[in-house]
Structures are given as structure tokens and as C-alpha cells.
N, C-alpha and C. Protein backbone atom coordinates (compact mmCIF):
# COMPACT_ATOMS: atom_id res chain seq x y z
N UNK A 1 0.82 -1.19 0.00
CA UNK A 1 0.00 0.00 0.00
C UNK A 1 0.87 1.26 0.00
N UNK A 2 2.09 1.11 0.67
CA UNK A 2 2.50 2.35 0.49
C UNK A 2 3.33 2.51 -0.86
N UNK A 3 3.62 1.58 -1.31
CA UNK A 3 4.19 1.70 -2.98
C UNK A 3 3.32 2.46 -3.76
N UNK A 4 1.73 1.69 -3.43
CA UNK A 4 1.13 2.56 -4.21
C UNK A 4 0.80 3.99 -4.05
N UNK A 5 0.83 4.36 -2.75
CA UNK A 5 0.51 5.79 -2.49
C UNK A 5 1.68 6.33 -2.55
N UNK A 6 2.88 5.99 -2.62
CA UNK A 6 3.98 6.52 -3.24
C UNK A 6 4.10 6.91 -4.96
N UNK A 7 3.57 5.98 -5.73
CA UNK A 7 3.69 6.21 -7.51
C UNK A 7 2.29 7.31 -7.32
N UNK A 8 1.20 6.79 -6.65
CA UNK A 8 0.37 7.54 -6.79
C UNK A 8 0.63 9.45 -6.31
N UNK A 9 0.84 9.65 -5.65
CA UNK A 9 1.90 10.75 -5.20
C UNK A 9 2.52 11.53 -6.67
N UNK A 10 4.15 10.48 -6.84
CA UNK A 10 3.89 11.24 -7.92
C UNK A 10 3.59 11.23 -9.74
N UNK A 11 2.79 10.24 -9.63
CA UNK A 11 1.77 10.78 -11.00
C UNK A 11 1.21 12.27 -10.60
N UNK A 12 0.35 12.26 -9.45
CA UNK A 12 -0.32 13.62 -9.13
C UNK A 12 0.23 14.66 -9.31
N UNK A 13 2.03 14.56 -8.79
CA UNK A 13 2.35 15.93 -8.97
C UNK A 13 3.48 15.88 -9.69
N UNK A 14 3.21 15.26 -11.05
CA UNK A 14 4.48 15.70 -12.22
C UNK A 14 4.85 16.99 -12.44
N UNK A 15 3.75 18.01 -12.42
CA UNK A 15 4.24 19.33 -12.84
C UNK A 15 5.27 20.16 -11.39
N UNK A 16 5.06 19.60 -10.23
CA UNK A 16 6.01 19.87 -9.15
C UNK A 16 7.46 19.36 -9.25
N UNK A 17 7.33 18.48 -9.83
CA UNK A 17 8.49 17.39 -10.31
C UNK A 17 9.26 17.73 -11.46
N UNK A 18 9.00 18.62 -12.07
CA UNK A 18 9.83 19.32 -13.29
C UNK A 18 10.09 18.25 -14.47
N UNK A 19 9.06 17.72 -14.77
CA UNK A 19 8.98 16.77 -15.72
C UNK A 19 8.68 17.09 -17.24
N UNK A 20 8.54 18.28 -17.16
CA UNK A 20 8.18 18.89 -18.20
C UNK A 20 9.80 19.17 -19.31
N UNK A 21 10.74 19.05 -18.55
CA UNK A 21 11.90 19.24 -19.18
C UNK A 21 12.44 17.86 -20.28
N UNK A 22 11.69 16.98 -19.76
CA UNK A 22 12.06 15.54 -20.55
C UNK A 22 11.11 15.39 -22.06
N UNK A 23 10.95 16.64 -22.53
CA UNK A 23 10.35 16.88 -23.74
C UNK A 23 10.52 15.66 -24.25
N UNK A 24 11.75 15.27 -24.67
CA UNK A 24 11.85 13.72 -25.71
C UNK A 24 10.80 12.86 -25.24
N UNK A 25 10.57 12.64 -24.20
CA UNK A 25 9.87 11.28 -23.00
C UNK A 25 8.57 11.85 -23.36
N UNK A 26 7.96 12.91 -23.36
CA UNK A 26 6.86 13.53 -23.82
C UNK A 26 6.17 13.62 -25.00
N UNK A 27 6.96 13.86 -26.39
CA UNK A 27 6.70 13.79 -27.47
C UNK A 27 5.86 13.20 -27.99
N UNK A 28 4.88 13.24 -29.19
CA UNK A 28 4.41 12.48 -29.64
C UNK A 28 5.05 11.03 -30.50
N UNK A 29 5.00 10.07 -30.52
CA UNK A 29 5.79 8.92 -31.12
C UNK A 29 5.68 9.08 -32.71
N UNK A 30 5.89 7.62 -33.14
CA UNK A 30 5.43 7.56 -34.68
C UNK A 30 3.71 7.48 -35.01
N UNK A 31 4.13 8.28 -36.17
CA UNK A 31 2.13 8.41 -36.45
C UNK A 31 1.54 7.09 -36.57
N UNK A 32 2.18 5.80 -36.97
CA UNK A 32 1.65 4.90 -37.62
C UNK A 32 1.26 4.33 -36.55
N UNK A 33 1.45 4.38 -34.85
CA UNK A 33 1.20 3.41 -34.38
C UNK A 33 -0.32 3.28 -33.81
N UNK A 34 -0.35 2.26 -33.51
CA UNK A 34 -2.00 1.49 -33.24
C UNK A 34 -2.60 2.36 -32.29
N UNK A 35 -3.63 2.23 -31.84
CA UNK A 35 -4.51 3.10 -31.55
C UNK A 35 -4.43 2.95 -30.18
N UNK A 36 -4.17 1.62 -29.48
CA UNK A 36 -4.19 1.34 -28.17
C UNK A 36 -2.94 1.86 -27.85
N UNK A 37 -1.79 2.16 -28.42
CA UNK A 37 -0.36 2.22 -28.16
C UNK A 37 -0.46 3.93 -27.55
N UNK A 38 -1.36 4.48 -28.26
CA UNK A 38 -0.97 6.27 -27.48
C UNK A 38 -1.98 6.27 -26.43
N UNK A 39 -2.60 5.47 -25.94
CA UNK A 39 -3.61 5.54 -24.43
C UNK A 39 -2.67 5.91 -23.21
N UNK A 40 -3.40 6.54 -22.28
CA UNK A 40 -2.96 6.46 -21.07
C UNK A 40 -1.95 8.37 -21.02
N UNK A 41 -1.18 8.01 -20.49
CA UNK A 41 -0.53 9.53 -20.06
C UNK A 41 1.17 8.60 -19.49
N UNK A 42 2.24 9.01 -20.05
CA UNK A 42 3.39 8.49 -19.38
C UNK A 42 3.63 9.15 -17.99
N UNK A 43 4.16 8.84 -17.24
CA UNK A 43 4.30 9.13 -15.52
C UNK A 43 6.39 9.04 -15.95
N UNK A 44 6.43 10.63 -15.43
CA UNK A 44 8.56 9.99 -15.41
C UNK A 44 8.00 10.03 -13.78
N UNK A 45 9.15 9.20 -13.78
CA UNK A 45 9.75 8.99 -12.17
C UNK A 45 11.08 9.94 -11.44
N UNK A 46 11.11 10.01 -10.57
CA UNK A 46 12.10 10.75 -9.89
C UNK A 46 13.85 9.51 -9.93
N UNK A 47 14.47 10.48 -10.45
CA UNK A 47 16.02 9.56 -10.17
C UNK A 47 16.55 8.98 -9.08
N UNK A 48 15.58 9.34 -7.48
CA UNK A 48 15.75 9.33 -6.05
C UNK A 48 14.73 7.94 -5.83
N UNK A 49 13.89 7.42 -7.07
CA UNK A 49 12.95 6.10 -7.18
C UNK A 49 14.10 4.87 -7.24
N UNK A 50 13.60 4.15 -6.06
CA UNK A 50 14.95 2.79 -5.89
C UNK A 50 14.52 2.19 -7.20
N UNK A 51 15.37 1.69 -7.71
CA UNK A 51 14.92 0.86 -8.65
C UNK A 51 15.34 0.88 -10.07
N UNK A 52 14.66 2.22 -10.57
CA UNK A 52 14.78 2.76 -11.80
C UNK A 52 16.39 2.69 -12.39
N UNK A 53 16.67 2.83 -14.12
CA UNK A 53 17.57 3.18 -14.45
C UNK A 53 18.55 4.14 -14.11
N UNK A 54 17.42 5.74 -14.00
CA UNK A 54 18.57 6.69 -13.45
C UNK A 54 19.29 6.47 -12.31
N UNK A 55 18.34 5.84 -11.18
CA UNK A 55 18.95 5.59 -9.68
C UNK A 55 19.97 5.19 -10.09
N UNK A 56 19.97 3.59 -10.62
CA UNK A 56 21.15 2.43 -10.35
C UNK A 56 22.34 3.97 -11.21
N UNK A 57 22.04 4.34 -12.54
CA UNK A 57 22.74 5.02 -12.65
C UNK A 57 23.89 6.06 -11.78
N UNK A 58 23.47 6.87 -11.13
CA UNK A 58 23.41 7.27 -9.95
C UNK A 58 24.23 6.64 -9.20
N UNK A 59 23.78 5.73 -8.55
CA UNK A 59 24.66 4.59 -7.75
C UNK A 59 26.00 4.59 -8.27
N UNK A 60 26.37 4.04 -9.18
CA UNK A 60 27.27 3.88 -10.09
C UNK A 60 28.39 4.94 -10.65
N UNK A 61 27.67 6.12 -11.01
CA UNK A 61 28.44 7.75 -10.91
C UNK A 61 29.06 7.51 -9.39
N UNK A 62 28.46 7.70 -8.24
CA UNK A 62 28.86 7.75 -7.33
C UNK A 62 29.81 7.16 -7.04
N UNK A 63 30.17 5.75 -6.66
CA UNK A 63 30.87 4.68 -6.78
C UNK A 63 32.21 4.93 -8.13
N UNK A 64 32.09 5.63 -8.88
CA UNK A 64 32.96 5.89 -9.95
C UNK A 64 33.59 6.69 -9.46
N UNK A 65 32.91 8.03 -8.86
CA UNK A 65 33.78 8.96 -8.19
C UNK A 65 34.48 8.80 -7.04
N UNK A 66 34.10 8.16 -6.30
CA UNK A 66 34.71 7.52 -4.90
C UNK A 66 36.23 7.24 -5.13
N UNK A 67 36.12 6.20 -6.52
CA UNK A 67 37.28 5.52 -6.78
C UNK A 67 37.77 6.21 -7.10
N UNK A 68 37.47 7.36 -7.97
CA UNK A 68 38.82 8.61 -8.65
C UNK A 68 39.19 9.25 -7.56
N UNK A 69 38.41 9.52 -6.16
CA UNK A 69 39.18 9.73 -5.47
C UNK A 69 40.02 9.39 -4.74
N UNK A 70 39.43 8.21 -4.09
CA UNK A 70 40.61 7.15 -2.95
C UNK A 70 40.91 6.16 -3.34
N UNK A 71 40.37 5.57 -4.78
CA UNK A 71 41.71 4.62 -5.34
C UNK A 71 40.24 3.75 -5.64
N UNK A 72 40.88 2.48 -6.47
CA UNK A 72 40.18 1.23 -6.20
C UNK A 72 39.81 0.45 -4.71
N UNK A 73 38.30 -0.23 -4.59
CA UNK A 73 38.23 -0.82 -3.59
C UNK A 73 39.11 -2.45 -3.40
N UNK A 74 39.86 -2.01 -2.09
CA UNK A 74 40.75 -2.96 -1.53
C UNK A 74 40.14 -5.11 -1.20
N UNK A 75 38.74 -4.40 -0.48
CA UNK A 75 38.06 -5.73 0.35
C UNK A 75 36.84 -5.14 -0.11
N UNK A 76 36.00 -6.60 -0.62
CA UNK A 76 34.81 -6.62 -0.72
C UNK A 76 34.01 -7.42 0.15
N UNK A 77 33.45 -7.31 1.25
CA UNK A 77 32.82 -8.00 2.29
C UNK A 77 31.60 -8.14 2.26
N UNK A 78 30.80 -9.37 2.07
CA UNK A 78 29.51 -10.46 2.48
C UNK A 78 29.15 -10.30 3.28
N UNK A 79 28.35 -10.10 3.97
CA UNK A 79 27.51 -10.56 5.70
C UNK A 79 26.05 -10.42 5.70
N UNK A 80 26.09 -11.80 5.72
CA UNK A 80 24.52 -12.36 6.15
C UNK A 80 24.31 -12.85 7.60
N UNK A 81 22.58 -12.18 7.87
CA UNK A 81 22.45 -13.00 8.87
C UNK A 81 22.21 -14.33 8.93
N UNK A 82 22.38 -15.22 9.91
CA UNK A 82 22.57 -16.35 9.93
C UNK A 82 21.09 -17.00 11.28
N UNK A 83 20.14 -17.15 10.59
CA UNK A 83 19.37 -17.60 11.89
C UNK A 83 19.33 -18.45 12.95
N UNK A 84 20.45 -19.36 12.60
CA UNK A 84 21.16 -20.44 13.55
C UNK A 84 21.94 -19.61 14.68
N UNK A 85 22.19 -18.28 14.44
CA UNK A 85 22.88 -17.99 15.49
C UNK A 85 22.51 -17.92 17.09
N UNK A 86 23.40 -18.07 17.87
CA UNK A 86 22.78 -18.66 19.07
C UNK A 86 21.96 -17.46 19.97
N UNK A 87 22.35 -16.30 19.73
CA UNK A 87 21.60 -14.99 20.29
C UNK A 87 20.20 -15.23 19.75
N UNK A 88 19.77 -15.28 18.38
CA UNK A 88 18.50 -15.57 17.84
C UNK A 88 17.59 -16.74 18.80
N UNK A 89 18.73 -18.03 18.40
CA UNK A 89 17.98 -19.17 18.75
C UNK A 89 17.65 -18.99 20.24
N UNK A 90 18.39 -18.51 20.89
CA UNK A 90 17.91 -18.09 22.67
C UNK A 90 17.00 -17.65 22.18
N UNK A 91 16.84 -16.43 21.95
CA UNK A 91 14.96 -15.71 21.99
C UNK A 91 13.90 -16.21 21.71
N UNK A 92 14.39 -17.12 20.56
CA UNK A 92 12.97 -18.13 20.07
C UNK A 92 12.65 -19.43 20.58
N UNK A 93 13.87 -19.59 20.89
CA UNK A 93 13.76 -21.36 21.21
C UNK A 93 12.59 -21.34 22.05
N UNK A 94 12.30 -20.87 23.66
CA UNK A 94 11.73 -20.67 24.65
C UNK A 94 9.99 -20.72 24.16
N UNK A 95 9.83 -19.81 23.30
CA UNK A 95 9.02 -19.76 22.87
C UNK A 95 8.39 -20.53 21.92
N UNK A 96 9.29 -21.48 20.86
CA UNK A 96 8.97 -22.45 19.72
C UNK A 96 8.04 -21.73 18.91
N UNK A 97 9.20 -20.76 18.75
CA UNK A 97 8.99 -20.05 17.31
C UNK A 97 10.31 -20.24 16.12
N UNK A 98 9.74 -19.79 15.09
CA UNK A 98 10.58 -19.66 13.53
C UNK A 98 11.42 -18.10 13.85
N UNK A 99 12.37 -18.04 13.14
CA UNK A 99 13.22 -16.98 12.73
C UNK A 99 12.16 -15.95 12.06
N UNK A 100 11.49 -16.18 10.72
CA UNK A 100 10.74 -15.88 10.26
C UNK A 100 9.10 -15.21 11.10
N UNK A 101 9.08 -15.22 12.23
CA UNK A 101 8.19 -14.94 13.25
C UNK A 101 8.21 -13.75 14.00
N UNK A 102 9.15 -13.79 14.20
CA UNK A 102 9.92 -12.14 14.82
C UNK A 102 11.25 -11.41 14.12
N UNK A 103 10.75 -11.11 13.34
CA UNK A 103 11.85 -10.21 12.26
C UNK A 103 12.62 -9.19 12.87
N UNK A 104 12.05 -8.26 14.06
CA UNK A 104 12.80 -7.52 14.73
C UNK A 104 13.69 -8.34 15.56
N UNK A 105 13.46 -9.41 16.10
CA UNK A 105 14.54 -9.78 16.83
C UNK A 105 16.02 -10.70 15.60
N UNK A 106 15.52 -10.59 14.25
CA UNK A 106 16.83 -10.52 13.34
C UNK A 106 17.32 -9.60 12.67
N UNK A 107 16.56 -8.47 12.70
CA UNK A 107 16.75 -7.39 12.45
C UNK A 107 17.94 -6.37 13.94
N UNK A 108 17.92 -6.50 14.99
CA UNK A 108 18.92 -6.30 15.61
C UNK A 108 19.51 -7.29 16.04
N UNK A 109 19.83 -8.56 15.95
CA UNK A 109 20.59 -9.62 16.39
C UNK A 109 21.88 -8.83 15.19
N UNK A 110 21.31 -8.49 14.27
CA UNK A 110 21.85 -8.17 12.70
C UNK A 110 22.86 -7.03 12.70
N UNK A 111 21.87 -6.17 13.46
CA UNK A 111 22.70 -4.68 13.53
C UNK A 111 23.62 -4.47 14.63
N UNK A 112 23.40 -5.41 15.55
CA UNK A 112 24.52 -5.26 16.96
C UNK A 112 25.97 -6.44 16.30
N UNK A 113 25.97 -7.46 15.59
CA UNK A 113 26.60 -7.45 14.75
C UNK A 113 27.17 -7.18 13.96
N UNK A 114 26.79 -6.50 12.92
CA UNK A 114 27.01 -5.70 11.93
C UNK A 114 28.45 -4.59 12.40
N UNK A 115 27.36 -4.38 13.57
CA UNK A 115 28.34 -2.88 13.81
C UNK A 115 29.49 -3.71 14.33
N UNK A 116 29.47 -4.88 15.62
CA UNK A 116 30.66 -4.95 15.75
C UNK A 116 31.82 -5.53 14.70
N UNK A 117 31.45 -5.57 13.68
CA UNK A 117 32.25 -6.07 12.15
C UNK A 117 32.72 -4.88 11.65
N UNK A 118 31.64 -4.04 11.69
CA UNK A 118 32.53 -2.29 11.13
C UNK A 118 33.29 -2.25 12.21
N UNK A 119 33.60 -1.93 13.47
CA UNK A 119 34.30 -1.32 14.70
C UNK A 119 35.17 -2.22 14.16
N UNK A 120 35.61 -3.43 14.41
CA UNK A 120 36.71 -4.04 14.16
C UNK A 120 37.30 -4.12 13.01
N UNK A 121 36.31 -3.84 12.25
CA UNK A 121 37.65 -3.41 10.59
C UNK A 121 38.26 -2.08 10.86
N UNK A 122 37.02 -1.09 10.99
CA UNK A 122 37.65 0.43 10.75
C UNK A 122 38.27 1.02 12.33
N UNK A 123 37.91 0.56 13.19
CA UNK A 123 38.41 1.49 14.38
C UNK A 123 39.62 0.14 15.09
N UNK A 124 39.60 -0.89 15.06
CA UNK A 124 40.63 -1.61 15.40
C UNK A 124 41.78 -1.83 14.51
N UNK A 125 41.25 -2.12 13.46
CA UNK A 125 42.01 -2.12 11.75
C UNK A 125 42.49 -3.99 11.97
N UNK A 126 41.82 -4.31 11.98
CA UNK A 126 41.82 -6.02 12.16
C UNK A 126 42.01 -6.35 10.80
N UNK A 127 41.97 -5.57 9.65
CA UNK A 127 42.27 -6.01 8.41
C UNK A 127 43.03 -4.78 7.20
N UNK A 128 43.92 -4.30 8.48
CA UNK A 128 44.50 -3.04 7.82
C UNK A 128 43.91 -1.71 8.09
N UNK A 129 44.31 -1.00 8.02
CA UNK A 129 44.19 0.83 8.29
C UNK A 129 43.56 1.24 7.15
N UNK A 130 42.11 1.28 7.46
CA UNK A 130 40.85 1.71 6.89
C UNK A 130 41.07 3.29 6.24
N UNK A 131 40.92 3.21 4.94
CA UNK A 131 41.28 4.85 4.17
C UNK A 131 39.65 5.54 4.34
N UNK A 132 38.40 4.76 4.18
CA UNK A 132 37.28 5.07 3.63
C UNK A 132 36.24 3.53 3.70
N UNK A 133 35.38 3.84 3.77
CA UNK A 133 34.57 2.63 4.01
C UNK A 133 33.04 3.48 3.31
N UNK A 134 31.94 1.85 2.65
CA UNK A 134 30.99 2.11 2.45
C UNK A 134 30.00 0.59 2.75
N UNK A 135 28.76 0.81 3.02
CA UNK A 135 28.16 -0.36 2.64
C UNK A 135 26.89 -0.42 2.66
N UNK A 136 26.15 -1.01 1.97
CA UNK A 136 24.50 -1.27 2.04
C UNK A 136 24.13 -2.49 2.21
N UNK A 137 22.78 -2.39 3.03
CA UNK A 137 21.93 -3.01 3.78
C UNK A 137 20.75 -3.62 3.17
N UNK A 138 20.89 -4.88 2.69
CA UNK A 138 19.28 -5.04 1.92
C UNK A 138 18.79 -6.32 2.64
N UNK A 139 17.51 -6.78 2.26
CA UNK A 139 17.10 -7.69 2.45
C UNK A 139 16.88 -8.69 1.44
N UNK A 140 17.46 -10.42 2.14
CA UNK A 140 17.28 -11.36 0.91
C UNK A 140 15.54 -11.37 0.62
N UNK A 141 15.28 -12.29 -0.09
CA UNK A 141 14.03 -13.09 -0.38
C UNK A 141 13.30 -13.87 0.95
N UNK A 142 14.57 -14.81 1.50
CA UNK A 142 13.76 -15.43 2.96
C UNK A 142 13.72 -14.35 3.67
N UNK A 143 13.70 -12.66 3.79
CA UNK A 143 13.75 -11.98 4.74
C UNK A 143 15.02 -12.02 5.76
N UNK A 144 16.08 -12.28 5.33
CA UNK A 144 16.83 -12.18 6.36
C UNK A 144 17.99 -10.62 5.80
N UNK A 145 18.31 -10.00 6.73
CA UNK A 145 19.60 -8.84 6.43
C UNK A 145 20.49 -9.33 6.13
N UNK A 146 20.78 -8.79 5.38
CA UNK A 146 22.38 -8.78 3.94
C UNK A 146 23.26 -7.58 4.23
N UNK A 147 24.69 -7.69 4.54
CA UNK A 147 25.07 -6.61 3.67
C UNK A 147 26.12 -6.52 2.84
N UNK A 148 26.70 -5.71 1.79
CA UNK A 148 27.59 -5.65 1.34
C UNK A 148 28.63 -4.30 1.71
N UNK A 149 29.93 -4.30 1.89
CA UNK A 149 30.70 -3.59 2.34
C UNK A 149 32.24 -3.19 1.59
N UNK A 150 32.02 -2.05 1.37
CA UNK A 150 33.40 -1.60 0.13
C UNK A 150 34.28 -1.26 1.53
N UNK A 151 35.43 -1.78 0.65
CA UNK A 151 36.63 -1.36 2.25
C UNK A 151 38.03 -0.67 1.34
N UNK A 152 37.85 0.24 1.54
CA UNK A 152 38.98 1.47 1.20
C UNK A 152 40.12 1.42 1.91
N UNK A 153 41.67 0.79 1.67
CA UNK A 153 42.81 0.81 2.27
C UNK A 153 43.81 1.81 2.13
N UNK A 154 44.58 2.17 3.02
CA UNK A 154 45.90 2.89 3.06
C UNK A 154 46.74 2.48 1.80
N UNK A 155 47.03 3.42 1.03
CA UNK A 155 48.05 2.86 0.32
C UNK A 155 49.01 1.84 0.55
N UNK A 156 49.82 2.40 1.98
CA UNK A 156 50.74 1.79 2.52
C UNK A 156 50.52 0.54 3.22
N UNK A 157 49.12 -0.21 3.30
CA UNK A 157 48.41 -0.87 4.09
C UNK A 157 47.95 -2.04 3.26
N UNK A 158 47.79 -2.31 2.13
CA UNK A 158 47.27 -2.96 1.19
C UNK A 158 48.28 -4.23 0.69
N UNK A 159 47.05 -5.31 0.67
CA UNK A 159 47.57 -6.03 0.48
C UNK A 159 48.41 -6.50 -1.49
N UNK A 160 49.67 -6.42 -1.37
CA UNK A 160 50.04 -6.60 -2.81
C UNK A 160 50.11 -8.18 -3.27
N UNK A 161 50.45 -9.00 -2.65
CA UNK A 161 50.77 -10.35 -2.96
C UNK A 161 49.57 -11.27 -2.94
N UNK A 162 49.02 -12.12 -3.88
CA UNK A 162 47.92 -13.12 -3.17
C UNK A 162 48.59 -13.98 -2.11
N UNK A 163 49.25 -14.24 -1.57
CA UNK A 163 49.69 -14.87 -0.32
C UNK A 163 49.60 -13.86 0.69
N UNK A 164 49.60 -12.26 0.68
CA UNK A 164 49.03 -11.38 1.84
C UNK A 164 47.21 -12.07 1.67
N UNK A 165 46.64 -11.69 0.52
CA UNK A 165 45.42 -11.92 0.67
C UNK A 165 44.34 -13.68 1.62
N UNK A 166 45.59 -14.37 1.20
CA UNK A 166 44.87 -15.90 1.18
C UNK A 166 45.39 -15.60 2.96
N UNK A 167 46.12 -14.40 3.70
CA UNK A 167 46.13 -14.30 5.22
C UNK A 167 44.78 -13.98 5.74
N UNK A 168 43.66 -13.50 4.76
CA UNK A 168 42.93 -12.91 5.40
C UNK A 168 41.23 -13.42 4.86
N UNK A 169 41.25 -14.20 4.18
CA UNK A 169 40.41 -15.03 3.25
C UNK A 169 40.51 -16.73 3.58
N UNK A 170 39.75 -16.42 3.88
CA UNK A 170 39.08 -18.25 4.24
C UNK A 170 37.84 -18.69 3.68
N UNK A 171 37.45 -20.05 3.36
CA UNK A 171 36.82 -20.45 2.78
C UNK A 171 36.33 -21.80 2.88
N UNK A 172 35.17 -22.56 2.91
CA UNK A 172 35.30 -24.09 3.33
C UNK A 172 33.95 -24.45 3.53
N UNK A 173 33.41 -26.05 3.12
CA UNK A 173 32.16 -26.28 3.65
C UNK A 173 32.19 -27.12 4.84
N UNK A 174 31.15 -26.74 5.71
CA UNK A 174 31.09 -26.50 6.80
C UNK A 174 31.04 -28.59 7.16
N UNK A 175 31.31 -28.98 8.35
CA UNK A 175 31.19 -30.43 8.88
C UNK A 175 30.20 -30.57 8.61
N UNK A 176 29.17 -31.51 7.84
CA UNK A 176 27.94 -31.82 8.60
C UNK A 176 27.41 -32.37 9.83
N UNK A 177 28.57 -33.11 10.57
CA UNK A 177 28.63 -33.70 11.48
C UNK A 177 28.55 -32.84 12.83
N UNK A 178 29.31 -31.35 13.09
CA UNK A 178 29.42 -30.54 13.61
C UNK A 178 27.76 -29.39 13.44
């Protein structure tokens, strides 16, 4: 519902929205086409709409400029929540509930995590002397928090050799037995 009262929003107020400048997007098309094809009224969207071309665009400018300024990103970091974790499973177990049942309690199991993963990269430097840091927060499909994390290094700090890297990179499937 609120998606929709969001597009609905702004269809209403294109002319607040300065949409009038996208003349091309406006235009009339080719004469020849079918009759059903010119129905309706086009709606532009705002570049600030998640989703859209311009956004990701956007995204991407940004992220371009970052790098012209502080270099290429050093570490690219994964982190999912994990509903097996034992902080979670305390809260629910008691109760004989699903992960999926109380979303706020994975939603900060997530973020008191999270953060202590930033503190220990950037303020301890557990993986080198942090130049710049970025990262976003989404949610998978099963509902659980994701994030991804750009990690900006010291020149002088960076790892050059893949044998520095394979110090700090691990990888493996897990016991089943364990």
C-alpha cells in the first residue's frame, strides 16, 4: 500500500516534479502506431525512485567517483544474517517459534553485529588501516539482512601479494557432522 501511495503521489504531482523538461519522454511517437499504443498519459519517475535506471545510474556515478578519489576498492565483504545464530535461537527457542516470526529480533541480532564487524575493521584495523569505508543493507528473499561492504585501504596498508590476501580469506564447507 505504500508503494502505491507513493507512484500515486507522484503521477499527481508531475508538474512539481519538473517533468516537463524531458520533452523527448513527452513527445508524440510515430504516427503509424495502433490506436491502443498512445492511451494512457506516461508518468517519469524521480532519479531518487529505488529501482529505476537513473537511480542504479546514480549509484554507479557515485561509486565511480569515490574511486577517482581514494583509489580502487581494496576488500569486498559479504555478511549475512545467519538464523542459527545462538543470540536468535535463545529468543525463540523458549518460545517455539521460527526466525521468520519475529523479524525484529533478526533485524537487531543483525545490527549489533554488523556494527561490531565495522568497529573491528575500521576502528581496530583487524584487516589493515581503513582509508574510507561504504556499505549497504538489503534484504534477501527469505527476509533475512544482507550486507555488502566496500573497504577502502591505506596505500601503505594494502595487500600486494595473493599470499598477503589468502592471510585474510578463508573459505570451506562447513562439517555436517558438527
Amino acid at each position: 500500500m505504500l508503494e502505491e501511495e507513493r507512484l500515486k503521489c507522484l503521477r499527481n504531482n508531475q508538474s512539481n516534479l519538473r517533468v516537463s523538461k524531458y520533452r523527448s519522454l513527452t513527445e508524440e511517437g510515430d504516427p503509424n502506431q495502433t490506436q491502443g499504443s498512445i492511451t494512457g498519459k506516461r508518468v517519469i519517475l524521480p532519479s531518487s525512485y529505488v529501482g529505476i535506471r537513473r537511480f542504479m545510474d546514480q549509484l554507479y556515478y557515485d561509486g565511480m567517483t569515490i574511486c577517482s578519489k581514494v583509489g580502487f576498492l581494496d576488500l569486498f565483504i559479504t555478511f549475512t544474517c545467519n538464523p542459527n545464530w545462538p543470540e536468535i535461537q535463545r529468543a525463540l527457542h523458549p518460545l517455539n517459534l521460527k526466525p521468520q516470526d519475529r523479524p525484529y529480533i533478526i533485524a537487531r541480532v543483525f545490527k549489533m553485529k554488523f556494527d561490531s564487524l565495522l568497529a573491528d575493521v575500521t576502528k581496530k584495523g583487524c584487516l589493515g588501516k581503513v582509508l574510507a569505508y561504504m556499505y549497504t543493507i538489503e534484504f534477501q528473499k527469505r527476509g533475512l539482512p544482507h550486507a555488502h561492504i566496500l573497504i577502502f585501504l591505506y596505500p601503505s596498508k594494502k595487500y600486494p601479494t595473493p599470499e598477503d590476501i589468502d592471510k585474510i580469506i578463508s573459505a570451506g564447507v562447513p562439517d555436517p557432522l558438527k
